[in-house]
Protein backbone atom coordinates (compact mmCIF):
# COMPACT_ATOMS: atom_id res chain seq x y z
CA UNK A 1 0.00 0.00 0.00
CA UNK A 2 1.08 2.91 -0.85
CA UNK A 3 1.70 5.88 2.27
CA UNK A 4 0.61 9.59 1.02
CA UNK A 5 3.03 11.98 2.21
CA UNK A 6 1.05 15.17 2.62
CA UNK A 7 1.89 19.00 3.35
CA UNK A 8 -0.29 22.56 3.41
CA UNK A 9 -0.35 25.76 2.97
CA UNK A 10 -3.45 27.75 3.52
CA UNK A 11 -4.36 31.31 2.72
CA UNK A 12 -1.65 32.52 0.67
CA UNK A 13 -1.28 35.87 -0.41
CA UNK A 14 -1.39 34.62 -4.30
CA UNK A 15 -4.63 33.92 -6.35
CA UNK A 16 -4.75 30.31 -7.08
CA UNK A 17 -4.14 30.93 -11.32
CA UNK A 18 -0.67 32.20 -10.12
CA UNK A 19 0.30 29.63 -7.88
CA UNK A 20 -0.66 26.85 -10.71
CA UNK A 21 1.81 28.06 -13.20
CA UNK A 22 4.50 27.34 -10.77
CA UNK A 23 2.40 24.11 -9.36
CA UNK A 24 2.39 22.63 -13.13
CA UNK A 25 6.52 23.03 -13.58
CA UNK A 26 7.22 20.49 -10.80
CA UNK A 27 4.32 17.64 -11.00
CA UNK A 28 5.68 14.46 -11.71
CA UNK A 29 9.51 15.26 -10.61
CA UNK A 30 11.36 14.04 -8.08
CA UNK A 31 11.50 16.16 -4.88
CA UNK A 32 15.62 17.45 -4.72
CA UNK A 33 14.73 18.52 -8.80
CA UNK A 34 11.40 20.28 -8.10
CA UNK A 35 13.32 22.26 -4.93
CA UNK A 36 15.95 23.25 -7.33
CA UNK A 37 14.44 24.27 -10.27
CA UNK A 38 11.70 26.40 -7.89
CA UNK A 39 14.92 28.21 -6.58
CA UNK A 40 15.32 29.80 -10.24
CA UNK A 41 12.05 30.59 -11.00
CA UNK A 42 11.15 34.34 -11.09
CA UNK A 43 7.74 33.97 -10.29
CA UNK A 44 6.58 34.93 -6.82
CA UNK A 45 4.12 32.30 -5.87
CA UNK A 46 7.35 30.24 -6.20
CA UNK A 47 8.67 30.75 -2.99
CA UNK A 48 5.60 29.52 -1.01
CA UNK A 49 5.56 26.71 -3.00
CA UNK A 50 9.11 25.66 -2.86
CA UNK A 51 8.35 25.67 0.88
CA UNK A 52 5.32 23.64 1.29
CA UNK A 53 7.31 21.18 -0.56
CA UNK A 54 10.28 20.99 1.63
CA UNK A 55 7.77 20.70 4.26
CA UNK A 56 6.69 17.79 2.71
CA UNK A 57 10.42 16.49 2.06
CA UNK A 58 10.74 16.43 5.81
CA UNK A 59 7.03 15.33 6.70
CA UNK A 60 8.69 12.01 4.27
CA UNK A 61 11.91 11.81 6.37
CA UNK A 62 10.77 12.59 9.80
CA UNK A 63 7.72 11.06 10.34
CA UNK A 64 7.88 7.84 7.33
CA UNK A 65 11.64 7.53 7.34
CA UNK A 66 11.91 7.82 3.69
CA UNK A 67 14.95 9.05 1.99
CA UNK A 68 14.63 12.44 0.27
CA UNK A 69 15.98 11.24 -2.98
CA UNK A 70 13.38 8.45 -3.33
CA UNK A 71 10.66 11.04 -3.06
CA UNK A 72 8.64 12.26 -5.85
CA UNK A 73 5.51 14.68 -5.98
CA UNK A 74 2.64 12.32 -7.07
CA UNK A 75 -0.03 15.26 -6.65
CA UNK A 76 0.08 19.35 -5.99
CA UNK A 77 -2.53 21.72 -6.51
CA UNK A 78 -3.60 24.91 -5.51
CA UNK A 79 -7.18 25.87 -5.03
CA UNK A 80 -9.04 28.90 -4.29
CA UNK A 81 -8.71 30.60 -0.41
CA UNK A 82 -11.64 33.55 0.31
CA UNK A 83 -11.29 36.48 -1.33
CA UNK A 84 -10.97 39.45 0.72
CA UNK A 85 -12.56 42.32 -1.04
CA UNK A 86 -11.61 45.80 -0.30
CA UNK A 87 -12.67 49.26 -2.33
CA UNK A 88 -11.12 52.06 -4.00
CA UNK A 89 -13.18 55.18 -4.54
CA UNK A 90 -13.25 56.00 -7.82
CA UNK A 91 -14.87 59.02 -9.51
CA UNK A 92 -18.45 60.66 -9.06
CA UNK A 93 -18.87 58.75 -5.42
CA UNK A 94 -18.63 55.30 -7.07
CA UNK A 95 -16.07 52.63 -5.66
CA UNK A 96 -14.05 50.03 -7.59
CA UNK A 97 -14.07 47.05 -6.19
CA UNK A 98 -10.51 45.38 -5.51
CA UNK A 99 -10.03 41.80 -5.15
CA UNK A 100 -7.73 40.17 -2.95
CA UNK A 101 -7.26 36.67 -3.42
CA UNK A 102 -5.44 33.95 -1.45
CA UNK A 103 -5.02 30.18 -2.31
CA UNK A 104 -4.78 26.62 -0.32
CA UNK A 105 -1.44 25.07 -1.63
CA UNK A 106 -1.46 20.95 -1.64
CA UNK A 107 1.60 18.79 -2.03
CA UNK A 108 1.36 15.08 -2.02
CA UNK A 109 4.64 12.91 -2.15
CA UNK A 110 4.72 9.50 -2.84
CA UNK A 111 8.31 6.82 -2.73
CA UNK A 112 9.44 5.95 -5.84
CA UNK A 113 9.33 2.36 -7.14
CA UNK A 114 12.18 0.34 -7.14
C-alpha cells in the first residue's frame, strides 16, 4: 500500500491561477529537482511553494523515514482561499471594487518504485 506523504499551505497571499503556473513546472519530478528548479524561477508564488514542498520532504523523512531522494511529488494543486474584497473610490462617489485573493497550496509525495 502505498503511504501519502502530505503537506499545506493555507491562505496565501497569491490567487490560485498564479500559484498553478508554478504548481504545473514540478508535478511528476522528483522532490531534490522540483526544490531546485523552484529556486530559479522568477515567479513569486514560487517561494511559497518551494516551501510547502520541503515541508513535505521532511514530513517524508521525519515522520515515514523515507529518503529524500526516493521522493517524488505524485499530486500538488492549488485551489481557491476567500477572497478578501476591499474598495477604492473612484470618480463621481462610485467605488471600484478590488479583489484580494489567497489560495490553499497541496503537495502530495509519494516513494518511488524500485
Amino acid at each position: 500500500m502505498e503511504t501519502d506523504i502530505r503537506a499545506y499551505a493555507r491562505n496565501v497571499a497569491i490567487s490560485a491561477q498564479k500559484v498553478r503556473l508554478v504548481i504545473d513546472l514540478v508535478r511528476g519530478k522528483e522532490v531534490v529537482k522540483a526544490l531546485d528548479l523552484l529556486k530559479f524561477t522568477p515567479n513569486r508564488a514560487a517561494h511559497p511553494v518551494s516551501k510547502v514542498l520541503a515541508s513535505a520532504m521532511a514530513n517524508g523523512e521525519e515522520n515515514f523515514g523515507v529518503s529524500r531522494d526516493d521522493m517524488y511529488v505524485y499530486r500538488i494543486f492549488a485551489d481557491e482561499a476567500p477572497t478578501r474584497k476591499w474598495r477604492k473610490f473612484g470618480a463621481r462617489g462610485r467605488f471600484k471594487p478590488w479583489l484580494r485573493r489567497t489560495s490553499h497550496i497541496t503537495v502530495i509525495l509519494r516513494e518511488r518504485e524500485s
